[in-house]
PDB file of N, CA and C in Angstrom:
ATOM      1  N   UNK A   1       0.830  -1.181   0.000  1.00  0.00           N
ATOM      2  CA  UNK A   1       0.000   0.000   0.000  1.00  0.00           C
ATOM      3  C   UNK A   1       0.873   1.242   0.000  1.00  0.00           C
ATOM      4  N   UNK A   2       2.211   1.143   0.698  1.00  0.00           N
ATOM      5  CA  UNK A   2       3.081   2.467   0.618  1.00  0.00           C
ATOM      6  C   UNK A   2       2.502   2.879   2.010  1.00  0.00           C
ATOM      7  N   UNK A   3       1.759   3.027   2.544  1.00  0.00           N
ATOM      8  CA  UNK A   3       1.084   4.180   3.738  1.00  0.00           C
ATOM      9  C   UNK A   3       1.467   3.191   4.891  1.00  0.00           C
ATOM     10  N   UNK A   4       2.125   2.184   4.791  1.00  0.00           N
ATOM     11  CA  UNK A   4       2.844   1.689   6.542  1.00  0.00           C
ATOM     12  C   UNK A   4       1.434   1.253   7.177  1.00  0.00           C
ATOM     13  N   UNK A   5       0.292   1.281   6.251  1.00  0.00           N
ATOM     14  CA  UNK A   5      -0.771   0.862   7.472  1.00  0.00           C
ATOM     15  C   UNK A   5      -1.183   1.693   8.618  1.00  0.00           C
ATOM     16  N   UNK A   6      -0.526   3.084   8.581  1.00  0.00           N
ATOM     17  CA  UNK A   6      -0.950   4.101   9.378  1.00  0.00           C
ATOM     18  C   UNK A   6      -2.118   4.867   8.632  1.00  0.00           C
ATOM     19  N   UNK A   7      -3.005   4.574   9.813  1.00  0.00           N
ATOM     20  CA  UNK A   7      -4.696   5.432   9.615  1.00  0.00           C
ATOM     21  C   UNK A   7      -4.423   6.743   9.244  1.00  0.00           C
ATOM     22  N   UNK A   8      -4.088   7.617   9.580  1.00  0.00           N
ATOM     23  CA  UNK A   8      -3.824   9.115   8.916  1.00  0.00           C
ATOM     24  C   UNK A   8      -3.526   9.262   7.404  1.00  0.00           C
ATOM     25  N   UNK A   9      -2.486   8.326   7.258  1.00  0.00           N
ATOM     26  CA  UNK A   9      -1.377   8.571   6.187  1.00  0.00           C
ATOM     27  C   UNK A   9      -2.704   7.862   5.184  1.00  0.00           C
ATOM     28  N   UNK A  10      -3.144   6.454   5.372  1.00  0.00           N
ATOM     29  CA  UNK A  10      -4.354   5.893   4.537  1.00  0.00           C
ATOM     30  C   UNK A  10      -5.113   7.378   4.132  1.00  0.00           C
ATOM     31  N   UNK A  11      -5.891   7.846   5.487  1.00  0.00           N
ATOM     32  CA  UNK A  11      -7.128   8.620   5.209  1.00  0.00           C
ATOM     33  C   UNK A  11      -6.759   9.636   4.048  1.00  0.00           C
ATOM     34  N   UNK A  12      -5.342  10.460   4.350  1.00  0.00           N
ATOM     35  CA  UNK A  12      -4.708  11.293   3.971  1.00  0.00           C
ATOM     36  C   UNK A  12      -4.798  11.077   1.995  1.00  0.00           C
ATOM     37  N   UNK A  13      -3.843   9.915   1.905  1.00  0.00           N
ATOM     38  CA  UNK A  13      -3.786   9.471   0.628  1.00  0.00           C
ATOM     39  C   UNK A  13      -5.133   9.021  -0.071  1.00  0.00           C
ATOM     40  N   UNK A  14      -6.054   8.732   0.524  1.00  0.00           N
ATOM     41  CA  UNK A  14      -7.248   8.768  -0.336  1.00  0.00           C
ATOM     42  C   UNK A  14      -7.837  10.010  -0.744  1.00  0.00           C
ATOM     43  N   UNK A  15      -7.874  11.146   0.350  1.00  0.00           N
ATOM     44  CA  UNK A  15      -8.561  12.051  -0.115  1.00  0.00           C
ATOM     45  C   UNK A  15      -7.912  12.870  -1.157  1.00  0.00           C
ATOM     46  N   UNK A  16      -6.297  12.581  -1.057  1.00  0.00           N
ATOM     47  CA  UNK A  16      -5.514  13.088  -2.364  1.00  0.00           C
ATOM     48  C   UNK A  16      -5.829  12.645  -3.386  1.00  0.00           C
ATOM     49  N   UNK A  17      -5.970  11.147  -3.621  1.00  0.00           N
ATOM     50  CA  UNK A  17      -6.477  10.307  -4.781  1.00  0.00           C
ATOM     51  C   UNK A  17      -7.583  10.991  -5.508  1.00  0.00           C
ATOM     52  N   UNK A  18      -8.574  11.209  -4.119  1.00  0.00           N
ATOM     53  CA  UNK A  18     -10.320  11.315  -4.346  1.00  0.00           C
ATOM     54  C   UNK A  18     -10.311  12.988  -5.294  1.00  0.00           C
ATOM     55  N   UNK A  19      -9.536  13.326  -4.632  1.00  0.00           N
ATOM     56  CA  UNK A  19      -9.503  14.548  -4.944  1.00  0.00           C
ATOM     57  C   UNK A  19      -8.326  15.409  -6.653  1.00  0.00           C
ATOM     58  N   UNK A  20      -7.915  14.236  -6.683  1.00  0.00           N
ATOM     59  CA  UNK A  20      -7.118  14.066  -8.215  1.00  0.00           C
ATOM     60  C   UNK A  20      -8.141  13.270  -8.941  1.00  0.00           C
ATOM     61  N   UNK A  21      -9.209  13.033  -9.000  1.00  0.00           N
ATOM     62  CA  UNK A  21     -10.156  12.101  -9.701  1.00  0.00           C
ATOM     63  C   UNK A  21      -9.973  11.029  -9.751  1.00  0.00           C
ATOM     64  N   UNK A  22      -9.140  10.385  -9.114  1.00  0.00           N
ATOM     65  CA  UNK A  22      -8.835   8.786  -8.741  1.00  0.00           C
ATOM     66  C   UNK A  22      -9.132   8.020  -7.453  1.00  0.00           C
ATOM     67  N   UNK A  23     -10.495   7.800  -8.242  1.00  0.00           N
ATOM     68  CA  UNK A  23     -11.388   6.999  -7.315  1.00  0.00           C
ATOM     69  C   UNK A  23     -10.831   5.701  -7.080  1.00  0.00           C
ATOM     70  N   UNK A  24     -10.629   5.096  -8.603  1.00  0.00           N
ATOM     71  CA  UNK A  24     -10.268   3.392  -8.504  1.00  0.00           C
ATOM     72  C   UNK A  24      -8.813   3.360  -7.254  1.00  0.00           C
ATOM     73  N   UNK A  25      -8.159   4.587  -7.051  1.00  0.00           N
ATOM     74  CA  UNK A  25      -6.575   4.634  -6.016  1.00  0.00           C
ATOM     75  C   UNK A  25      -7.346   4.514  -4.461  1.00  0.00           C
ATOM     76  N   UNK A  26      -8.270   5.060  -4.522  1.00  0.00           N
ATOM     77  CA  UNK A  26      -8.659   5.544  -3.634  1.00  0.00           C
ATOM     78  C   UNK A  26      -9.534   4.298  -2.652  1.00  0.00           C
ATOM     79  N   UNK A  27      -9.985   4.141  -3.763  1.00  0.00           N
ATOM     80  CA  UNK A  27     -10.727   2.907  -3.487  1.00  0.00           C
ATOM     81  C   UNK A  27      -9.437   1.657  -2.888  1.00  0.00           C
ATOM     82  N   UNK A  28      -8.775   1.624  -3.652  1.00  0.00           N
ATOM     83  CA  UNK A  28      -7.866   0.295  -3.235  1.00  0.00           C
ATOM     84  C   UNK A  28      -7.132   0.587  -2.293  1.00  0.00           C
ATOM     85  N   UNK A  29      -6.647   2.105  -1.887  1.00  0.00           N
ATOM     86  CA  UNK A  29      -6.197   1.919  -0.165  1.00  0.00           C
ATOM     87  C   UNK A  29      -7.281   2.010   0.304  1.00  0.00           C
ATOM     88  N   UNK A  30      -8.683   2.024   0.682  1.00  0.00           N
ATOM     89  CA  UNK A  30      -9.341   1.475   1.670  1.00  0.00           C
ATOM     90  C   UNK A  30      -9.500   0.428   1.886  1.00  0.00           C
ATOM     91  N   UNK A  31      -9.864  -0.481   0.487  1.00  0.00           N
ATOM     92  CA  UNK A  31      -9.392  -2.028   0.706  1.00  0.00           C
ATOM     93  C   UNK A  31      -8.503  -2.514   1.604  1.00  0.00           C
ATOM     94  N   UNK A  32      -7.540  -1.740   1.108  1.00  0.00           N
ATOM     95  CA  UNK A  32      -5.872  -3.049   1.834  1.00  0.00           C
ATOM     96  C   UNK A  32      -5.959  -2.375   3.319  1.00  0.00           C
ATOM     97  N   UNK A  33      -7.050  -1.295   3.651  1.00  0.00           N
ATOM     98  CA  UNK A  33      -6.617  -0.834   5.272  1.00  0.00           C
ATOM     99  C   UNK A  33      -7.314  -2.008   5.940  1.00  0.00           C
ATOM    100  N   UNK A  34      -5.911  -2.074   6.955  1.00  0.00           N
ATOM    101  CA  UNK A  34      -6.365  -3.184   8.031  1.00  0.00           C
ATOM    102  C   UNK A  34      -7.530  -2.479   9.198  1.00  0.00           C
ATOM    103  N   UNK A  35      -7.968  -1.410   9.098  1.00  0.00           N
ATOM    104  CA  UNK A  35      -8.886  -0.958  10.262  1.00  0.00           C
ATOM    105  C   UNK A  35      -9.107   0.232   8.979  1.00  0.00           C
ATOM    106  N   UNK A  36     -10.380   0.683  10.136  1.00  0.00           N
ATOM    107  CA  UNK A  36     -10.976   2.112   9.534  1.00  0.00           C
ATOM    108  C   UNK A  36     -11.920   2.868  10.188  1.00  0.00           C
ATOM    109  N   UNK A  37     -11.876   4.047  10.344  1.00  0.00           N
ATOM    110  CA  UNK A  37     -12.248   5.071  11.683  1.00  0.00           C
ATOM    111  C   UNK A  37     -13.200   5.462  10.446  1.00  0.00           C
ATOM    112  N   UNK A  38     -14.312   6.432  11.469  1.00  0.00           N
ATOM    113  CA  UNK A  38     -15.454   7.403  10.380  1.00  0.00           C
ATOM    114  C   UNK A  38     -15.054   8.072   9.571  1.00  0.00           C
ATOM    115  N   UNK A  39     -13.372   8.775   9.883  1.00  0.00           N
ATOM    116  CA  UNK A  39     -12.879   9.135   8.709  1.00  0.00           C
ATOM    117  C   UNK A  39     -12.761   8.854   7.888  1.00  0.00           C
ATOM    118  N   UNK A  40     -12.200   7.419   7.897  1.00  0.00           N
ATOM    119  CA  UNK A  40     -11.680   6.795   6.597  1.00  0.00           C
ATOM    120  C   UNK A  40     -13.159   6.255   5.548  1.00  0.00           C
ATOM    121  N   UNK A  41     -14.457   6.149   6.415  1.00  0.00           N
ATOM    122  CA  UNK A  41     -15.395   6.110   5.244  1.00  0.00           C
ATOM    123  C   UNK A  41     -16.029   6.995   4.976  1.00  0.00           C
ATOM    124  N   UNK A  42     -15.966   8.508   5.557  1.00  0.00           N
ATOM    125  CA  UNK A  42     -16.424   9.530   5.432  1.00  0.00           C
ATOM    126  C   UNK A  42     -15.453   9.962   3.839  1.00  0.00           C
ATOM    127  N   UNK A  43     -14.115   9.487   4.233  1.00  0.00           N
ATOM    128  CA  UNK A  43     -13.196  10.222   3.172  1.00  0.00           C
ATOM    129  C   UNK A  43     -13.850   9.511   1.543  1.00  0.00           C
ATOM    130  N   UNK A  44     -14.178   8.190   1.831  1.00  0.00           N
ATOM    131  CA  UNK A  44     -14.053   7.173   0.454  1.00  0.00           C
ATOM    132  C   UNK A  44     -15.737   8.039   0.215  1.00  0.00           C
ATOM    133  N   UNK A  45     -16.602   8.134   1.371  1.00  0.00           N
ATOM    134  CA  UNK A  45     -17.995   8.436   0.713  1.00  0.00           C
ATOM    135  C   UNK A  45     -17.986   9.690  -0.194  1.00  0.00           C
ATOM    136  N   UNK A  46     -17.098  10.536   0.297  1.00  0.00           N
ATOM    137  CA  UNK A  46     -17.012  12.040  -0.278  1.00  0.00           C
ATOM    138  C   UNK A  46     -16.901  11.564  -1.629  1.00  0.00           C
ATOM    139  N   UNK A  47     -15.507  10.888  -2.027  1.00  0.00           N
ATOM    140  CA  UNK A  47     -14.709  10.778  -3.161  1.00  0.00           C
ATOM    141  C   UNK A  47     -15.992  10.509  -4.647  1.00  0.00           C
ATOM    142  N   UNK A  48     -16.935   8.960  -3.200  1.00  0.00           N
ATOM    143  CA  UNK A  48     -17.625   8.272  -4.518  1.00  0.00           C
ATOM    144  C   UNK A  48     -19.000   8.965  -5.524  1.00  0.00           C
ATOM    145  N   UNK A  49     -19.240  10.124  -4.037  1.00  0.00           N
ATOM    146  CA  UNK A  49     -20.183  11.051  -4.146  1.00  0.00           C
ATOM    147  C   UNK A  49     -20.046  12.123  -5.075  1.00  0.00           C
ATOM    148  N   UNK A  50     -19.057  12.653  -5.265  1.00  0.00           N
ATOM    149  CA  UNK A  50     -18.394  13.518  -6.179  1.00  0.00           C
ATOM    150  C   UNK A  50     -18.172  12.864  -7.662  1.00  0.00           C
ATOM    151  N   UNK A  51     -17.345  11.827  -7.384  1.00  0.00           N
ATOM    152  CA  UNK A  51     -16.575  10.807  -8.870  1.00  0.00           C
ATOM    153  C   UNK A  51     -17.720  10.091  -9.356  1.00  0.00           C
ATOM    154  N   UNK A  52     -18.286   9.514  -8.600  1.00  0.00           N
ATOM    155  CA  UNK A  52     -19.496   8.266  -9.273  1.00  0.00           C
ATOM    156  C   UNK A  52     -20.523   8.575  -9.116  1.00  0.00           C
ATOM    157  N   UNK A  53     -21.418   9.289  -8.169  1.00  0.00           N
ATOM    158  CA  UNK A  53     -23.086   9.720  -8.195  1.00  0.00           C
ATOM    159  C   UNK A  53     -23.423   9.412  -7.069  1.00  0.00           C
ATOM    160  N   UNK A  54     -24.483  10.247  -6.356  1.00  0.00           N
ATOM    161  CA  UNK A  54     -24.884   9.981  -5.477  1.00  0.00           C
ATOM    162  C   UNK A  54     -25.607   8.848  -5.045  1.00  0.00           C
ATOM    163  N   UNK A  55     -26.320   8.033  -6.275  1.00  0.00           N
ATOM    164  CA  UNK A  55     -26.709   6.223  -6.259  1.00  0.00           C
ATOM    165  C   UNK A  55     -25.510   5.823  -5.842  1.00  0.00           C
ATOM    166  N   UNK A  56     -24.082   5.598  -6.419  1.00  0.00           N
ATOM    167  CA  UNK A  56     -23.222   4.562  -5.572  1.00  0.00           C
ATOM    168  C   UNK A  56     -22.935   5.355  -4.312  1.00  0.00           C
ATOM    169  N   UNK A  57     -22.876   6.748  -3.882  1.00  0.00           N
ATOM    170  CA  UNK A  57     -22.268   6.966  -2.715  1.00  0.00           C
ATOM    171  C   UNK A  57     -23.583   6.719  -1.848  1.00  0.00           C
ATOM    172  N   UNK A  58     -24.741   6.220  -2.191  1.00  0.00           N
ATOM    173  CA  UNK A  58     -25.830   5.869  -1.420  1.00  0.00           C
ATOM    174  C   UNK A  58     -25.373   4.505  -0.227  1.00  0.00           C
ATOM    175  N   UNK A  59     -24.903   3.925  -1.500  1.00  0.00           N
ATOM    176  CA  UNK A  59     -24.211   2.298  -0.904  1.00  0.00           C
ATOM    177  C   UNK A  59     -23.329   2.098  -0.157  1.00  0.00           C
ATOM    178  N   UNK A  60     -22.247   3.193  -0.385  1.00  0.00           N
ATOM    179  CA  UNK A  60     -21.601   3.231   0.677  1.00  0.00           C
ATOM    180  C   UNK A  60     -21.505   3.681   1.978  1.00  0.00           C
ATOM    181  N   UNK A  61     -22.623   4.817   2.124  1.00  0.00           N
ATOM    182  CA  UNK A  61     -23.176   5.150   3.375  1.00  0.00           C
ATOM    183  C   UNK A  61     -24.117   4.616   3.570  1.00  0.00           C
ATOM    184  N   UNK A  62     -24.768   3.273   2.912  1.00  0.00           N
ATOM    185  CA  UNK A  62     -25.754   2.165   3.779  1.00  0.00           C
ATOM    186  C   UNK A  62     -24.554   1.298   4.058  1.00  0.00           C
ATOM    187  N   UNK A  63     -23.547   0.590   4.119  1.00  0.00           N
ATOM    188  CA  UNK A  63     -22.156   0.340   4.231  1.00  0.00           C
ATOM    189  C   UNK A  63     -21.830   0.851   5.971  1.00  0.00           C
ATOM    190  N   UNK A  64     -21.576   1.782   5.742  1.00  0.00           N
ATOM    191  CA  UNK A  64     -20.940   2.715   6.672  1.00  0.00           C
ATOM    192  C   UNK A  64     -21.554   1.940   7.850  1.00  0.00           C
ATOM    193  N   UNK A  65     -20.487   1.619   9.005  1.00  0.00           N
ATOM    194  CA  UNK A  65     -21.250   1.339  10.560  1.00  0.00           C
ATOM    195  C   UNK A  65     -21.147   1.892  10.967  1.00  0.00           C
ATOM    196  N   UNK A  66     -21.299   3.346  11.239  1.00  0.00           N
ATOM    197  CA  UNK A  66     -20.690   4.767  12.003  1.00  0.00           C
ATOM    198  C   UNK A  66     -21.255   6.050  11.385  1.00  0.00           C
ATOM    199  N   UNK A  67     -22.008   6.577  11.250  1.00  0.00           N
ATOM    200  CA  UNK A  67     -22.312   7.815  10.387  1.00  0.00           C
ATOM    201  C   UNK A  67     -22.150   9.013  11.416  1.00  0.00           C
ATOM    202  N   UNK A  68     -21.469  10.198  10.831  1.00  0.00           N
ATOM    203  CA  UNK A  68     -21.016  11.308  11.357  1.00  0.00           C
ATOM    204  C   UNK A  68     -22.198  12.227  10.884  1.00  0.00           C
ATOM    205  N   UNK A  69     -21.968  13.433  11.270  1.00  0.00           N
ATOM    206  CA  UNK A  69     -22.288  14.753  10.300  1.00  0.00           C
ATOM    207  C   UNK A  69     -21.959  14.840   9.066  1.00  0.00           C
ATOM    208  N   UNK A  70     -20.559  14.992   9.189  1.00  0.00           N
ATOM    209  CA  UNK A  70     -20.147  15.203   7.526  1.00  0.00           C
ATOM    210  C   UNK A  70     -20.400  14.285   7.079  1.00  0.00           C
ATOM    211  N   UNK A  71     -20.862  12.822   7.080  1.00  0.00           N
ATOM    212  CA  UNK A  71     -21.132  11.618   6.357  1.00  0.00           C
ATOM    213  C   UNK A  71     -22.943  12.200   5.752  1.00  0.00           C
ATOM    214  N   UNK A  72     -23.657  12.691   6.644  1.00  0.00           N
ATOM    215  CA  UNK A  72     -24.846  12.842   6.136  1.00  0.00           C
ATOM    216  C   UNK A  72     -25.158  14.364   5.423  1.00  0.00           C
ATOM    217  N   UNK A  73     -24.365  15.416   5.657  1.00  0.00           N
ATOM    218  CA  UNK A  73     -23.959  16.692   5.066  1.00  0.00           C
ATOM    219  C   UNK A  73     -23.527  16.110   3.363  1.00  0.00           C
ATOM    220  N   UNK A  74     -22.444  15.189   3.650  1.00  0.00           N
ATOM    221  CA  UNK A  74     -22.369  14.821   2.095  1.00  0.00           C
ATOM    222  C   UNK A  74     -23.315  14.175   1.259  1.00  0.00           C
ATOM    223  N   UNK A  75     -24.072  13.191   2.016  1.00  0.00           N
ATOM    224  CA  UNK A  75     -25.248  12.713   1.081  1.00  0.00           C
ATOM    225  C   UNK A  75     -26.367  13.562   0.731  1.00  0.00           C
ATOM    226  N   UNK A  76     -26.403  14.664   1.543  1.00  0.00           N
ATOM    227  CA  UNK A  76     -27.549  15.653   1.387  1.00  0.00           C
ATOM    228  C   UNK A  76     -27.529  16.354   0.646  1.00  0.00           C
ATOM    229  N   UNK A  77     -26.228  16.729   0.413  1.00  0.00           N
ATOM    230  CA  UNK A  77     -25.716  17.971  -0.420  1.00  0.00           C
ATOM    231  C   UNK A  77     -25.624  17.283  -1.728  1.00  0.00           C
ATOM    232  N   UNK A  78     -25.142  15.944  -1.703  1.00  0.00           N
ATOM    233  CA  UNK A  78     -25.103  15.390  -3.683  1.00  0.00           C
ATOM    234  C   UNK A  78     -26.076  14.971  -3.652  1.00  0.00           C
ATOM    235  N   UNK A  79     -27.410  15.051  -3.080  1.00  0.00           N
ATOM    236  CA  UNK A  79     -28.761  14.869  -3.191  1.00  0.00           C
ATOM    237  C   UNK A  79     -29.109  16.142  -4.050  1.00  0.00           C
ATOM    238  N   UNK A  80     -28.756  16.886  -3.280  1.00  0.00           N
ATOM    239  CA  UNK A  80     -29.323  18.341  -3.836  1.00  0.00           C
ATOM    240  C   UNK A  80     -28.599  18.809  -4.785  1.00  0.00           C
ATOM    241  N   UNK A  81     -27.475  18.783  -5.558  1.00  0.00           N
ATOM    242  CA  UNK A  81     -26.250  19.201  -6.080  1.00  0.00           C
ATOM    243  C   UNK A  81     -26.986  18.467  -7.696  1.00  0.00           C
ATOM    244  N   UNK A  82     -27.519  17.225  -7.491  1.00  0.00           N
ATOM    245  CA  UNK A  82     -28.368  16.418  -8.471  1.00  0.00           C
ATOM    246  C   UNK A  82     -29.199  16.450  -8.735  1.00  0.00           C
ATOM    247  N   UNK A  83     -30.180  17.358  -8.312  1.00  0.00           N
ATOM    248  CA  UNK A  83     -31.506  18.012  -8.538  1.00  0.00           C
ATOM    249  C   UNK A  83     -32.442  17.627  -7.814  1.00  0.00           C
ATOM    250  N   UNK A  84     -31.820  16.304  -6.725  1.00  0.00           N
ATOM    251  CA  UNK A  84     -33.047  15.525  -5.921  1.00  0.00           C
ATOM    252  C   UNK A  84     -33.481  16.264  -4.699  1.00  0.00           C
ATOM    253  N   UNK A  85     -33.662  17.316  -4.310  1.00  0.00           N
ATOM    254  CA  UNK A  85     -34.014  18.017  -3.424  1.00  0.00           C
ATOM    255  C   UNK A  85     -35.149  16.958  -2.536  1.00  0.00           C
ATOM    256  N   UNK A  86     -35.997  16.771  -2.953  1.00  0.00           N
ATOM    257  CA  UNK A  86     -37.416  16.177  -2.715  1.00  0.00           C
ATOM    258  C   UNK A  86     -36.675  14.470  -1.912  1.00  0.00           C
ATOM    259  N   UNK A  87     -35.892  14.026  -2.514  1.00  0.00           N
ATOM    260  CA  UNK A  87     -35.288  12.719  -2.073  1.00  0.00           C
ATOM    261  C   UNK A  87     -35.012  12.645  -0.728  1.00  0.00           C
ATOM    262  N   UNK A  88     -33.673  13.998  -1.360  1.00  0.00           N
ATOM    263  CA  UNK A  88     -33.103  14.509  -0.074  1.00  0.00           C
ATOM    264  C   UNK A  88     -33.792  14.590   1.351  1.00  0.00           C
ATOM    265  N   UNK A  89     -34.696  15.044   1.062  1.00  0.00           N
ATOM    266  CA  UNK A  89     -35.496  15.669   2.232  1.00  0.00           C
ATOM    267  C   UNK A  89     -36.356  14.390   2.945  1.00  0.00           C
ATOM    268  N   UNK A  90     -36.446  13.384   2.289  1.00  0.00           N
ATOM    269  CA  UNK A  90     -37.407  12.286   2.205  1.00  0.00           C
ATOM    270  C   UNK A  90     -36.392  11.331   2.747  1.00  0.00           C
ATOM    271  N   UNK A  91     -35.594  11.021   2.501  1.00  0.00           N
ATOM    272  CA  UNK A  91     -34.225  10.003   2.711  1.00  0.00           C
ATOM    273  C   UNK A  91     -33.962  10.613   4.272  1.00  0.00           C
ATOM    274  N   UNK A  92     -33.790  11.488   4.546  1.00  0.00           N
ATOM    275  CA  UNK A  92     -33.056  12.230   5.689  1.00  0.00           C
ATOM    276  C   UNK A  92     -33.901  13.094   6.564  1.00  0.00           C
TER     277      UNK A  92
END
């Protein structure tokens, strides 16, 4: 993985990935992490929400065993960002 298996350095390097449009990178250090804090699926939900649509970042925050704020701030917002206002509001 390169990241030593340290949680920071993981979280860190995904959101660089996520945030260079490389989801598929991003995606595969969460795979190989041996653990994972709300960060680390808050970071992958952002990425998939942005890169792939708010349908797959749906899945991954039904996924998620931990939901934060910013975990549901992000689904709300690419709810609405997608024209689903009405969803949004209905989902949440």
């Amino acid at each position: 993985m390169g990241y030593g298996g340290v949680l920071k350095a993981c979280n860190a390097g995904m959101d660089m990935y996520s945030k260079c449009g490389r989801i598929g990178e991003a995606k595969r250090v969460f795979d190989e992490m041996k653990g994972r804090s709300v960060v680390s699926w808050t970071v992958i939900l952002d990425g998939v929400v942005r890169l792939e649509g708010v349908k797959n970042g749906r899945v991954v925050f039904d996924e998620m065993p931990e939901r934060n704020e910013v975990a549901w701030t992000i689904m709300i917002t690419g709810y609405v960002d997608c024209g689903f206002s009405r969803e949004a509001y209905v989902q949440f």
